[in-house]
Every structure is written in C-alpha cells, then in structure tokens.
N, C-alpha and C. Protein backbone atom coordinates (compact mmCIF):
# COMPACT_ATOMS: atom_id res chain seq x y z
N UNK A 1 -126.42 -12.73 60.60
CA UNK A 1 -126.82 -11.35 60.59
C UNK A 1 -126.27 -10.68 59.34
N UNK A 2 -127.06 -9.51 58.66
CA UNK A 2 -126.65 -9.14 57.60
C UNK A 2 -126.00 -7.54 57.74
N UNK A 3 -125.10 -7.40 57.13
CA UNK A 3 -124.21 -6.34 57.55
C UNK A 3 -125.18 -5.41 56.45
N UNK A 4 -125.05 -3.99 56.83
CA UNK A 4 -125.97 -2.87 56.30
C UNK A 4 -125.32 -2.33 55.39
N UNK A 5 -123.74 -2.57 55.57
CA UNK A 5 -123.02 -1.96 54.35
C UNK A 5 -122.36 -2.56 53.51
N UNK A 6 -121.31 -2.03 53.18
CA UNK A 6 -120.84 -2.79 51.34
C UNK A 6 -120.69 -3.77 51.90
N UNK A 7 -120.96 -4.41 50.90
CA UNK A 7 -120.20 -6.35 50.64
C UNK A 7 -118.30 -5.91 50.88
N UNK A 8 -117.51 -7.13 51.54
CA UNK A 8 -116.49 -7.34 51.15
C UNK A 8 -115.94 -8.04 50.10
N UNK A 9 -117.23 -8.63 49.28
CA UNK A 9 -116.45 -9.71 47.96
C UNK A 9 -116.61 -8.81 47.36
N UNK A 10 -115.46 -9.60 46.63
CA UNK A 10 -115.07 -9.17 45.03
C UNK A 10 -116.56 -9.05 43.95
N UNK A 11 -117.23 -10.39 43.97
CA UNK A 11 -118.23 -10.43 42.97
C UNK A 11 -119.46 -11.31 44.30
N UNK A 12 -120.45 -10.83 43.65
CA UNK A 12 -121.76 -11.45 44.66
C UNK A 12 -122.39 -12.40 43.50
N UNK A 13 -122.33 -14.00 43.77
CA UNK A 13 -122.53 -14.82 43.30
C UNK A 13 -123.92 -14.77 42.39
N UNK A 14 -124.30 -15.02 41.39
CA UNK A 14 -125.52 -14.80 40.92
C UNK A 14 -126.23 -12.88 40.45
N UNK A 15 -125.30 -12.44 40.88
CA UNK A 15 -125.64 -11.10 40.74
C UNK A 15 -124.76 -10.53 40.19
N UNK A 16 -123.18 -10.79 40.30
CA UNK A 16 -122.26 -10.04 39.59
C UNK A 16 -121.75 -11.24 38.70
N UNK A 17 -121.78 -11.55 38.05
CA UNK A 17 -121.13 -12.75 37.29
C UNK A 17 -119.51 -12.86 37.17
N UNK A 18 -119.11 -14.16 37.24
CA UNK A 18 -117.09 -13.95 36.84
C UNK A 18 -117.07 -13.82 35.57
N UNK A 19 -116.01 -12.88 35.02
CA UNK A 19 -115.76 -12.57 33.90
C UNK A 19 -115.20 -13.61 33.13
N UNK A 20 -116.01 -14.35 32.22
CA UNK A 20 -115.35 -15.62 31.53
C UNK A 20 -115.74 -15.29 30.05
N UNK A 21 -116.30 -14.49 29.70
CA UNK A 21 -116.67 -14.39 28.76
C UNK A 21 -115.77 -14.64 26.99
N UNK A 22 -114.18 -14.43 27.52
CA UNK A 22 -113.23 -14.77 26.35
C UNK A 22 -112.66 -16.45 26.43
N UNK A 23 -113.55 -16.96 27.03
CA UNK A 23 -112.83 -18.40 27.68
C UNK A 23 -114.29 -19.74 28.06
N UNK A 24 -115.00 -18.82 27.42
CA UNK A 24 -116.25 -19.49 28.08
C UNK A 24 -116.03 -21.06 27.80
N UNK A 25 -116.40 -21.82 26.64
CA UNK A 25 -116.00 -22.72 25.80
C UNK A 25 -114.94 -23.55 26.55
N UNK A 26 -113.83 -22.95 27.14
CA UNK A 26 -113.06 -23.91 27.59
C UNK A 26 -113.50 -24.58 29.04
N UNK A 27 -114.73 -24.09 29.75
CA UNK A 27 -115.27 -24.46 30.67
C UNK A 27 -115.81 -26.02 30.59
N UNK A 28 -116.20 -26.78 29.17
CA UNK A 28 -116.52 -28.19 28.95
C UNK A 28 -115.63 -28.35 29.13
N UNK A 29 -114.31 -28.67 29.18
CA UNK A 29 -113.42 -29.44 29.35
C UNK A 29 -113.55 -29.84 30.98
N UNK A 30 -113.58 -29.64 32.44
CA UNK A 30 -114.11 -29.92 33.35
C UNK A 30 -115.04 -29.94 33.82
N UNK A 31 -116.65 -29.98 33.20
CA UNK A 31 -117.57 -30.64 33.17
C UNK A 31 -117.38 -32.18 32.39
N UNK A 32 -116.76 -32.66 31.27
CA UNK A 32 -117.02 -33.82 30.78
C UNK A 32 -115.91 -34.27 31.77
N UNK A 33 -115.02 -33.78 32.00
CA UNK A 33 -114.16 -34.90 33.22
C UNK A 33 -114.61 -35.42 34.18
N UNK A 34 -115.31 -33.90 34.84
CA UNK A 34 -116.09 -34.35 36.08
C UNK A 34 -117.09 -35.74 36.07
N UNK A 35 -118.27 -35.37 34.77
CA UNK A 35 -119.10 -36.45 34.56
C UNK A 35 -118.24 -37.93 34.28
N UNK A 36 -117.20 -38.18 33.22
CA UNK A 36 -116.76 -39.10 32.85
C UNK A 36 -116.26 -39.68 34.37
N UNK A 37 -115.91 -38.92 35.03
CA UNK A 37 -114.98 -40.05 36.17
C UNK A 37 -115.82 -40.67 37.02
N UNK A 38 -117.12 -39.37 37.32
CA UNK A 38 -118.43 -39.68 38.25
C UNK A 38 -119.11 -41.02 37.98
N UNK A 39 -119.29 -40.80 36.58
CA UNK A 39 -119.96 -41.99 35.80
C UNK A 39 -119.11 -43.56 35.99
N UNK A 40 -118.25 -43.57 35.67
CA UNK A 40 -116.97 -44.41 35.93
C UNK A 40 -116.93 -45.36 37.10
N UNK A 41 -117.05 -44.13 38.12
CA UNK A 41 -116.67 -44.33 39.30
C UNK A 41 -117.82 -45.49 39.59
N UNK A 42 -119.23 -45.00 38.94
CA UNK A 42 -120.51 -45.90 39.64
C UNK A 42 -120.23 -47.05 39.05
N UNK A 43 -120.09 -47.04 37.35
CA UNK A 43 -120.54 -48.11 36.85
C UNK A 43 -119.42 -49.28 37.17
N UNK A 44 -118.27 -48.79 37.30
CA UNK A 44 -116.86 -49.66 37.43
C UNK A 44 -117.04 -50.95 38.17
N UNK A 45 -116.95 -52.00 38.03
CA UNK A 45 -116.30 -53.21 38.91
C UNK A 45 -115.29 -52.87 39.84
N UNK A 46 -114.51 -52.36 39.40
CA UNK A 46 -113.26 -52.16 40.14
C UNK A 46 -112.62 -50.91 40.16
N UNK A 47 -111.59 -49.89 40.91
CA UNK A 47 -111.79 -49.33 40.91
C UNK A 47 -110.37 -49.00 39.99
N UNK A 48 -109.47 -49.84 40.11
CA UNK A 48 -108.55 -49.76 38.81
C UNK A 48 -108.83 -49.11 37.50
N UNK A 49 -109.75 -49.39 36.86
CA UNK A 49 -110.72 -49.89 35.80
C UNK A 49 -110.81 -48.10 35.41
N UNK A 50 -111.20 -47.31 36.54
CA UNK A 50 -111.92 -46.18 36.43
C UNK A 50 -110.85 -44.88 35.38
N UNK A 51 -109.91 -45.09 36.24
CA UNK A 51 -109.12 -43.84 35.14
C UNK A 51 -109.06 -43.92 33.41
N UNK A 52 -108.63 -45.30 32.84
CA UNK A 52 -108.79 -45.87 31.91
C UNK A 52 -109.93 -45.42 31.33
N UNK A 53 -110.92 -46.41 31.90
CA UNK A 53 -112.34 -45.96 31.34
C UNK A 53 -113.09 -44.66 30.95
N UNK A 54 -112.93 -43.60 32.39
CA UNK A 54 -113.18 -42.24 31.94
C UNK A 54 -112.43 -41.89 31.07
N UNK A 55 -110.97 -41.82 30.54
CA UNK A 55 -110.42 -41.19 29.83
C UNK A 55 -110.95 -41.66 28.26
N UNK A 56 -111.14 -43.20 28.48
CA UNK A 56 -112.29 -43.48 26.82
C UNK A 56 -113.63 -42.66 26.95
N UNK A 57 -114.26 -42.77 27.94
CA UNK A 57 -115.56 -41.62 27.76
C UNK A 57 -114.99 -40.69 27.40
N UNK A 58 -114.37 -39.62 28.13
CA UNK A 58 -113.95 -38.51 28.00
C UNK A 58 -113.71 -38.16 26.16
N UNK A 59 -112.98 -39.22 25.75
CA UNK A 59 -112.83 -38.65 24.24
C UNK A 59 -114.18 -38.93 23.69
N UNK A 60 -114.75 -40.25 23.71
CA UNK A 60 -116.13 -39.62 23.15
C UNK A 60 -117.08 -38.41 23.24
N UNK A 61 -117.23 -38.49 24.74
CA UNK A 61 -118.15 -37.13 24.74
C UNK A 61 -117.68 -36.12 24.12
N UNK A 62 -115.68 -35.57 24.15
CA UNK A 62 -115.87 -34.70 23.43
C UNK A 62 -115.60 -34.86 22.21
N UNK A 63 -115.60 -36.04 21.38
CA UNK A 63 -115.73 -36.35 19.94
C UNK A 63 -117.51 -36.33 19.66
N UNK A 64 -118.40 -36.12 20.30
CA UNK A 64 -119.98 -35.89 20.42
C UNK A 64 -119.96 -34.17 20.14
N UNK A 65 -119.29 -33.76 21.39
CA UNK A 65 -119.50 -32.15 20.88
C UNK A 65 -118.47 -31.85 20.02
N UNK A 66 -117.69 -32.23 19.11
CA UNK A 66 -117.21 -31.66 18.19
C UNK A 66 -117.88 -32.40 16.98
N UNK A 67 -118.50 -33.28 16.44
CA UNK A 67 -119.44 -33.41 15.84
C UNK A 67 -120.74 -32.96 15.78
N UNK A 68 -121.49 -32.65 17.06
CA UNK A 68 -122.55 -31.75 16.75
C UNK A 68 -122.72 -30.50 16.44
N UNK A 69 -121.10 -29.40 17.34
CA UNK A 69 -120.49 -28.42 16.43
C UNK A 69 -120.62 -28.62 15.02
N UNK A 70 -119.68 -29.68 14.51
CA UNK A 70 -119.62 -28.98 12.86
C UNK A 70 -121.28 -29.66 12.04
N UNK A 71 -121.94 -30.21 12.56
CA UNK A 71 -123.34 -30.15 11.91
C UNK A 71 -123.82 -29.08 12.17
N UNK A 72 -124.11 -28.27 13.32
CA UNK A 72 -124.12 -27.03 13.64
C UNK A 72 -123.89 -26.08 12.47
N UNK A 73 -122.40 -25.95 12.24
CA UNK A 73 -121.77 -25.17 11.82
C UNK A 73 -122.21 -25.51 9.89
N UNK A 74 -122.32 -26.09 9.59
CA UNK A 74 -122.88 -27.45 8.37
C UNK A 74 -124.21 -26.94 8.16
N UNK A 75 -124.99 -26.89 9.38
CA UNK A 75 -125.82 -26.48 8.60
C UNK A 75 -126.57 -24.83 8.53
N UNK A 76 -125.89 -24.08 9.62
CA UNK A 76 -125.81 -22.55 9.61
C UNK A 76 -125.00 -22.17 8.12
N UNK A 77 -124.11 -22.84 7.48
CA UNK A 77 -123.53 -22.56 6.38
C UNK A 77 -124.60 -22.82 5.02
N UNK A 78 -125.30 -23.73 5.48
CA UNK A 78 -126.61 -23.98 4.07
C UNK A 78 -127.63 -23.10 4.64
N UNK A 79 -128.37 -22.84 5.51
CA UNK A 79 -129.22 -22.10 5.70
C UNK A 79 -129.26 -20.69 5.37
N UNK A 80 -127.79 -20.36 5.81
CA UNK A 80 -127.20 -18.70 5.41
C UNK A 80 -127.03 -18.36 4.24
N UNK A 81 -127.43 -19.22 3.16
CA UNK A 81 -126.64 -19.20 1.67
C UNK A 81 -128.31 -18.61 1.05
C-alpha cells in the first residue's frame, strides 16, 4: 500500500540521485573488482587460483582505462590546437 504522504527516505532511488558527483571516477574501482573476481570465479579450475588471478585482471583492466584515458586526453590535446 502506498502511503499519501511524504516519503521517509532520505533520497528516492532514480529520482533523487546520491550525491557523488566530486568522487564519481572513483566508483571504477569496485566495478572492475566486482567483474574481475566474477569472471575468475567462472573461468577458474580451482578455487585457490581465483584471488591471484583477479588481482592480475584487475591491473589490466585498469591499465586499459588508463590507457584509453590518455589517448583520450592525446587526442583532445591535438584536436583543440
């Protein structure tokens, strides 16, 4: 049943957004963990195997986005000129 008056939350999901806006960016850092361990977890033989392994994904992926950053950034610097 839906109550007629104010909400008791703080923020209404999808409608009020959380304020992340000075921090946004640091939000990849637990998305590529999440994926790296998920991924891990399937492809692994064993389950030893898994921490190891994600933590080598983990630096690639984010050695991927800090390389496509500075091409990014590489080539907003020639285009702007």
């Amino acid at each position: 049943m839906i109550a007629a008056g104010p909400t008791p939350l703080a923020f209404v999901p999808f409608l009020d957004p959380v304020p992340v806006w000075n921090y946004w960016y640091l939000l990849v850092l637990p998305l590529c963990v999440g994926i790296a361990v998920v991924w891990k977890s399937v492809k692994c033989r064993s389950m030893g195997d898994v921490a190891r392994e994600s933590a080598v994904l983990l630096l690639w992926i984010l050695g991927g986005f800090a390389a496509a950053a500075a091409v990014l950034v590489g080539l907003m610097a020639f285009v702007g000129r």
